[in-house]
Protein backbone atom coordinates (compact mmCIF):
# COMPACT_ATOMS: atom_id res chain seq x y z
CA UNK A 1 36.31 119.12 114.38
CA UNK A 2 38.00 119.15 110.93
CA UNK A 3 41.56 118.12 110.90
CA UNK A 4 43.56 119.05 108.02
CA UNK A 5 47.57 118.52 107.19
CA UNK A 6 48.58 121.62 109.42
CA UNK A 7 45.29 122.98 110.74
CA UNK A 8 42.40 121.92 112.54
CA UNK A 9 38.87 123.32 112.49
CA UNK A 10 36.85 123.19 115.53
CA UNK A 11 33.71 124.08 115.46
CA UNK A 12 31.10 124.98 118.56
CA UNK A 13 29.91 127.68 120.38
CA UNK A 14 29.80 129.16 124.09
CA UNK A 15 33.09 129.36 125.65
CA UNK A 16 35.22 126.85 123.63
CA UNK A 17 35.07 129.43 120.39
CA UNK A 18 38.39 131.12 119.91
CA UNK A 19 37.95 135.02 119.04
CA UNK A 20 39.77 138.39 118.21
CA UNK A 21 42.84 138.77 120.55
CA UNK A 22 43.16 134.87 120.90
CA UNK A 23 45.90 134.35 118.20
CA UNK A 24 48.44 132.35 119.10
CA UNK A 25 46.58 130.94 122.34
CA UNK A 26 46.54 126.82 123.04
CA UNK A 27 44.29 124.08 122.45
CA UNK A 28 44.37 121.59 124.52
CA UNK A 29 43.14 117.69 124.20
CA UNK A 30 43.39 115.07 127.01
CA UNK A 31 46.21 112.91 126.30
CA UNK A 32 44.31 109.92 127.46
CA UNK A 33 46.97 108.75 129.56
CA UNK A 34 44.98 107.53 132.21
CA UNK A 35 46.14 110.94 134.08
CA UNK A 36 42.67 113.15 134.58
CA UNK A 37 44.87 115.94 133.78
CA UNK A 38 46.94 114.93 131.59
CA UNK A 39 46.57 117.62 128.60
CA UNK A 40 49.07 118.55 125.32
CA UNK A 41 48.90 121.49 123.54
CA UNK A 42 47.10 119.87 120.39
CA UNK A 43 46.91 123.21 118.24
CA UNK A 44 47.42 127.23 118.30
CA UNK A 45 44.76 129.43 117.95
CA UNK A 46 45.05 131.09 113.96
CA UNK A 47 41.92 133.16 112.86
CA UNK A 48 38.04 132.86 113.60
CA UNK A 49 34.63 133.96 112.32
CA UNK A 50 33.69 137.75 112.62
CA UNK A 51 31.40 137.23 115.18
CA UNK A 52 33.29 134.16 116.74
CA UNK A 53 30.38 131.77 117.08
CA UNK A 54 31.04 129.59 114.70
CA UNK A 55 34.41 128.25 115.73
CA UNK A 56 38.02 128.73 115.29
CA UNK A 57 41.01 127.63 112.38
CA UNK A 58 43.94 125.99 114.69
CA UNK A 59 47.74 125.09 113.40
CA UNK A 60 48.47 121.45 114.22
CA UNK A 61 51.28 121.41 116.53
CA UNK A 62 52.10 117.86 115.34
CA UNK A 63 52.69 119.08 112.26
CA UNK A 64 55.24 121.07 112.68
CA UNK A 65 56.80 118.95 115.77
CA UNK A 66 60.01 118.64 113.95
CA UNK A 67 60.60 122.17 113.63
CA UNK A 68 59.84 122.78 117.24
CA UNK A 69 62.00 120.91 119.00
CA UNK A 70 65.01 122.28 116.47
CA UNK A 71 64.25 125.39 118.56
CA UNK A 72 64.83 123.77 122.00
CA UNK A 73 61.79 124.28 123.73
CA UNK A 74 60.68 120.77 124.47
CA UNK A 75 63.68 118.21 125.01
CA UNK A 76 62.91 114.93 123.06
CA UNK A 77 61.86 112.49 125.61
CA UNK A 78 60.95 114.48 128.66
CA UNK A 79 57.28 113.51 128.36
CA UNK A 80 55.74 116.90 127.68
CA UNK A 81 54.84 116.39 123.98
CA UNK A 82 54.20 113.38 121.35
CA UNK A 83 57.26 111.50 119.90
CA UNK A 84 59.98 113.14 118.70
CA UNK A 85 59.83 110.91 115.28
CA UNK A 86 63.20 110.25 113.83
CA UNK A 87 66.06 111.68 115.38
CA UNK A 88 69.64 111.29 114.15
CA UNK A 89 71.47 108.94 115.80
CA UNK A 90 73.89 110.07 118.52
CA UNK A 91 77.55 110.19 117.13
CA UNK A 92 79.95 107.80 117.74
CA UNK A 93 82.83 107.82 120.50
CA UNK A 94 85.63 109.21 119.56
CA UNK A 95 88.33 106.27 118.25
CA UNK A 96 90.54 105.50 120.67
CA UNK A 97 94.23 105.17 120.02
CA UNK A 98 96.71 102.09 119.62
CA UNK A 99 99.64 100.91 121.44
CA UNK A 100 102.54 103.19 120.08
CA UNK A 101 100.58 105.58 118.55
CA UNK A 102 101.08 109.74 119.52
CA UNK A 103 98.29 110.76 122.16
CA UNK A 104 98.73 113.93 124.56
CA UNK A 105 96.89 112.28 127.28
CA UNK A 106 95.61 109.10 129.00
CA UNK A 107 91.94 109.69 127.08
CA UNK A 108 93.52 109.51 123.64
CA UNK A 109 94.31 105.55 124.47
CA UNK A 110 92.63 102.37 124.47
CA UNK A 111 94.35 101.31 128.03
CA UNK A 112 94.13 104.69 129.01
CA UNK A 113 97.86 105.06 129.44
CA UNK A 114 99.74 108.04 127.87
CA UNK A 115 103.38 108.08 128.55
CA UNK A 116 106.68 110.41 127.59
CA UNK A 117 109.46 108.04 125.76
CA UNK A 118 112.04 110.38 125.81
CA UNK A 119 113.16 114.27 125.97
CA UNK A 120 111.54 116.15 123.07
CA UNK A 121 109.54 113.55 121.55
CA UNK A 122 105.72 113.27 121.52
CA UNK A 123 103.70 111.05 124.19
CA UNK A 124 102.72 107.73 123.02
CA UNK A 125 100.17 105.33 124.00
CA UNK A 126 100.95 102.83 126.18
CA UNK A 127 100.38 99.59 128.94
CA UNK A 128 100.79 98.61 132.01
CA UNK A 129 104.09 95.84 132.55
CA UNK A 130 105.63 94.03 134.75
CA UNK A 131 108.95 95.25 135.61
CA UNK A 132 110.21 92.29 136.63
CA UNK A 133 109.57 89.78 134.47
CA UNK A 134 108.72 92.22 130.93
CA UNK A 135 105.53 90.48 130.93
CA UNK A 136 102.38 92.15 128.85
CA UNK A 137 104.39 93.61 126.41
CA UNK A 138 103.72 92.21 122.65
CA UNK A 139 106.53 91.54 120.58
CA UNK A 140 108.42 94.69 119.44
CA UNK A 141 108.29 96.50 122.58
CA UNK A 142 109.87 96.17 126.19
CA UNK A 143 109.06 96.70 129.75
CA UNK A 144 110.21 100.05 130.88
CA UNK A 145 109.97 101.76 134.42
CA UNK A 146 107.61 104.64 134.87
CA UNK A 147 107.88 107.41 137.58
CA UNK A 148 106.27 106.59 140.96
CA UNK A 149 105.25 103.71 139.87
CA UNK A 150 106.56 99.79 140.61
CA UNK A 151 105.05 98.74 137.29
CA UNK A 152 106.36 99.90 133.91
CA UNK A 153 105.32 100.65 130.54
CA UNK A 154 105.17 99.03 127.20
CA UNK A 155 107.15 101.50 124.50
CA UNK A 156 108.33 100.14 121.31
CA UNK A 157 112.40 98.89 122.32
CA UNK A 158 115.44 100.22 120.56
CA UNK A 159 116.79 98.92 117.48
CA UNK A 160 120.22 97.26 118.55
CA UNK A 161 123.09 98.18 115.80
CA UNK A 162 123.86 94.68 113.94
CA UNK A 163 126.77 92.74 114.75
CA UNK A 164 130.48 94.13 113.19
CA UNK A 165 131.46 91.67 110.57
CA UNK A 166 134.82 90.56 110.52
CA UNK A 167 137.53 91.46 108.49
CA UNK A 168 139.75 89.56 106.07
CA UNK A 169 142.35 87.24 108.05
CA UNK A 170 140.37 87.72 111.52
CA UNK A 171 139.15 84.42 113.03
CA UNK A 172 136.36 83.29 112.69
CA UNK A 173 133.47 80.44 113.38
CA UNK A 174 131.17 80.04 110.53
CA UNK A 175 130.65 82.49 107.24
CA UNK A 176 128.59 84.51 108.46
CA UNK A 177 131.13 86.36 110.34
CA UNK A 178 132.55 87.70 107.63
CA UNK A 179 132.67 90.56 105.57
CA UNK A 180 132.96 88.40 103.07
CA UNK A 181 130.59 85.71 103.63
CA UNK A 182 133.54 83.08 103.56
CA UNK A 183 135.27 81.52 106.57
CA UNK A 184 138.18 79.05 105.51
CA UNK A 185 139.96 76.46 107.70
CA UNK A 186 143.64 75.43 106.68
CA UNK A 187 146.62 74.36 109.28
CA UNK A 188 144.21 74.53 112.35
CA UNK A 189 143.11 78.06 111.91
CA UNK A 190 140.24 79.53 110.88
CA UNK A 191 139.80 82.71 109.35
CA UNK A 192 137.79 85.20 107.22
CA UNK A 193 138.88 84.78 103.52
CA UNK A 194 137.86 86.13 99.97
CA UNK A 195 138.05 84.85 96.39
CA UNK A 196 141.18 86.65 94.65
CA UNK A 197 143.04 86.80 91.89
CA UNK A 198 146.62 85.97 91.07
CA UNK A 199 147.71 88.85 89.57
CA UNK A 200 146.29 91.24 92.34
CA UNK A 201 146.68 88.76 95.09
CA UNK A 202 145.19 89.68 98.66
CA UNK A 203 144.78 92.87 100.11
CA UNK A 204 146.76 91.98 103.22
CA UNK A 205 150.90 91.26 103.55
CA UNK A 206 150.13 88.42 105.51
CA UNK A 207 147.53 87.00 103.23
CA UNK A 208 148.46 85.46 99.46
CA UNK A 209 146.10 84.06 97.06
CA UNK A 210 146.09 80.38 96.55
CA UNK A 211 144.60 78.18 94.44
CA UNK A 212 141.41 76.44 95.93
CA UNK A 213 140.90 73.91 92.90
CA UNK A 214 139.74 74.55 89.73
CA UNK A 215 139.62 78.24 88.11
CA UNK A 216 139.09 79.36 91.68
CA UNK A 217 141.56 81.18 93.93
CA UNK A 218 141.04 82.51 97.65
CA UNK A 219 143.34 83.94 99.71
CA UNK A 220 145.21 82.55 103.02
CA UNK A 221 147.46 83.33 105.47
CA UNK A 222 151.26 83.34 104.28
CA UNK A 223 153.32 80.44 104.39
CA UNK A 224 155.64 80.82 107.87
CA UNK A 225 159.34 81.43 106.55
CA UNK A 226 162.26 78.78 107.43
CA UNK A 227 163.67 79.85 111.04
CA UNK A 228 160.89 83.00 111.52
CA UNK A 229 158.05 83.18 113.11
CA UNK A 230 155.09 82.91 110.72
CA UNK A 231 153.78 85.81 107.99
CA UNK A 232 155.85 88.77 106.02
CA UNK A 233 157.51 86.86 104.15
CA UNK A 234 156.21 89.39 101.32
CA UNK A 235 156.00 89.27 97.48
CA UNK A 236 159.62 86.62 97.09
CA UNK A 237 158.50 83.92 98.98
CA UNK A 238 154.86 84.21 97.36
CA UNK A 239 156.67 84.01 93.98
CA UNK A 240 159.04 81.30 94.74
CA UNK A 241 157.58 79.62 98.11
CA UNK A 242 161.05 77.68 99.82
CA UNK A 243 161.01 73.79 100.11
CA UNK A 244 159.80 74.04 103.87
CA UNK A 245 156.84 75.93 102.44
CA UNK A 246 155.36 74.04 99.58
CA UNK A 247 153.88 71.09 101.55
CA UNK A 248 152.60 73.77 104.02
CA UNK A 249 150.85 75.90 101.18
CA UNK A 250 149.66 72.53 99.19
CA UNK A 251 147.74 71.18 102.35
CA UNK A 252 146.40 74.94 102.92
CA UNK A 253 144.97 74.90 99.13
CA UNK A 254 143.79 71.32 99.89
CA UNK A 255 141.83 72.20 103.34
CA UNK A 256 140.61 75.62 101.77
CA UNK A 257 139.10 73.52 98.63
CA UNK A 258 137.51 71.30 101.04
CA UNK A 259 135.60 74.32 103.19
CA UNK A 260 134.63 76.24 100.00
CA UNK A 261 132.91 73.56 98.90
CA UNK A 262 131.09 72.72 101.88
CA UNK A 263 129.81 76.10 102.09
CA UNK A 264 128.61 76.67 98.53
């Protein structure tokens, strides 16, 4: 025999000689296996002499191996032909989804938990939680219960509104209760204040604005009037505090200089 790229000449006489009406017929060679009868289909019968005794032209099945298992009739790997050569590599799994993330079913997810969060919204991946002590759940998320279950479900929690701040003249603790960012102590209260201006004083009736040492001025609650009961003593008595009221309003400046400062 002759073996070229894609055909094969094999040359003999008697019964092994291909002839008219064999186009298209097999050639077979023993595999070698070890398996007496263990034959592959080495090459297709193509054209022959006139008088067919001097051989016959074969196509190389190996040659064209790619091509023939594009068409499906010998599955790579079943044993029925030579290697399959090359083939391109199987593709990948398809990425499983994050905690949080949108999924419309338990596949989507990498713990294979898809869960509703509320009425109209799309599923999201989740985990599995313990109910009773939140446990499992990363930071950002909470425990919640999930129906039919006893465990619950890891879903991102709910933003809590911040704190109200507190308004000028409400008590207060520290500074950063306030609207303002300034909390002022004076004659054993302690309130929300704000810097202020003489001319324009405070924005409350109970409030005036006093000095708090140097160019700066804050205001405080209103000097209680001779005889009344604290506050509303309005613009006069800011103007032209009574004798009762100036030590009152000094120590006030005094304690307010004193918290200002240690707050700056």
């Amino acid at each position: 025999a002759q073996i070229g790229t894609s055909e094969i000449w094999i040359q003999g006489q008697g019964d092994p000689t291909k002839c008219k009406g064999d186009s298209g017929g097999p050639t077979l060679a023993d595999a070698d296996s070890g398996t007496a009868t263990d034959y592959r289909i080495i090459g297709v019968a193509s054209r022959a002499d006139q008088n067919c005794s001097y051989g016959s032209v074969e196509t190389r099945v190996d040659a064209y191996l790619s091509w023939i298992h594009t068409q499906g009739t010998i599955p790579c790997g079943s044993g029925q032909s030579a290697d399959c050569g090359t083939q391109p590599p199987p593709p990948p799994p398809p990425t499983k989804k994050k905690l949080g993330e949108t999924c419309t079913g338990a596949a989507d997810c990498e713990d294979n938990l898809c869960v509703p969060v509320s009425a109209g919204q799309p599923m999201v991946c989740s985990k599995l939680c313990a109910l009773a002590t939140a446990g499992a759940c990363p930071a950002g998320y909470e425990c919640v219960p999930i129906s039919g279950r006893s465990d619950g479900a890891c879903v991102a929690a709910k933003s809590q509104p911040p704190p109200t701040k507190k308004a000028l003249g409400e008590s207060c603790a520290a500074s950063g209760e306030c609207q303002s960012g300034l909390c002022a102590s004076s004659g054993g209260l302690s309130y929300c204040t704000k810097l202020c201006a003489p001319e324009t004083g405070c924005s409350l009736e109970s409030m005036e604005c006093v000095s708090a040492g140097g160019s700066k001025y804050a205001c405080a609650p209103k000097a209680p009037t001779e005889g009344g009961d604290g506050g509303g003593g309005g613009c006069a008595l800011a103007e032209r505090p009574g004798p009762s009221a100036a030590p009152w309003l000094a120590l006030a400046a005094l304690l307010l200089l004193v918290a200002l400062r240690r707050r700056r």
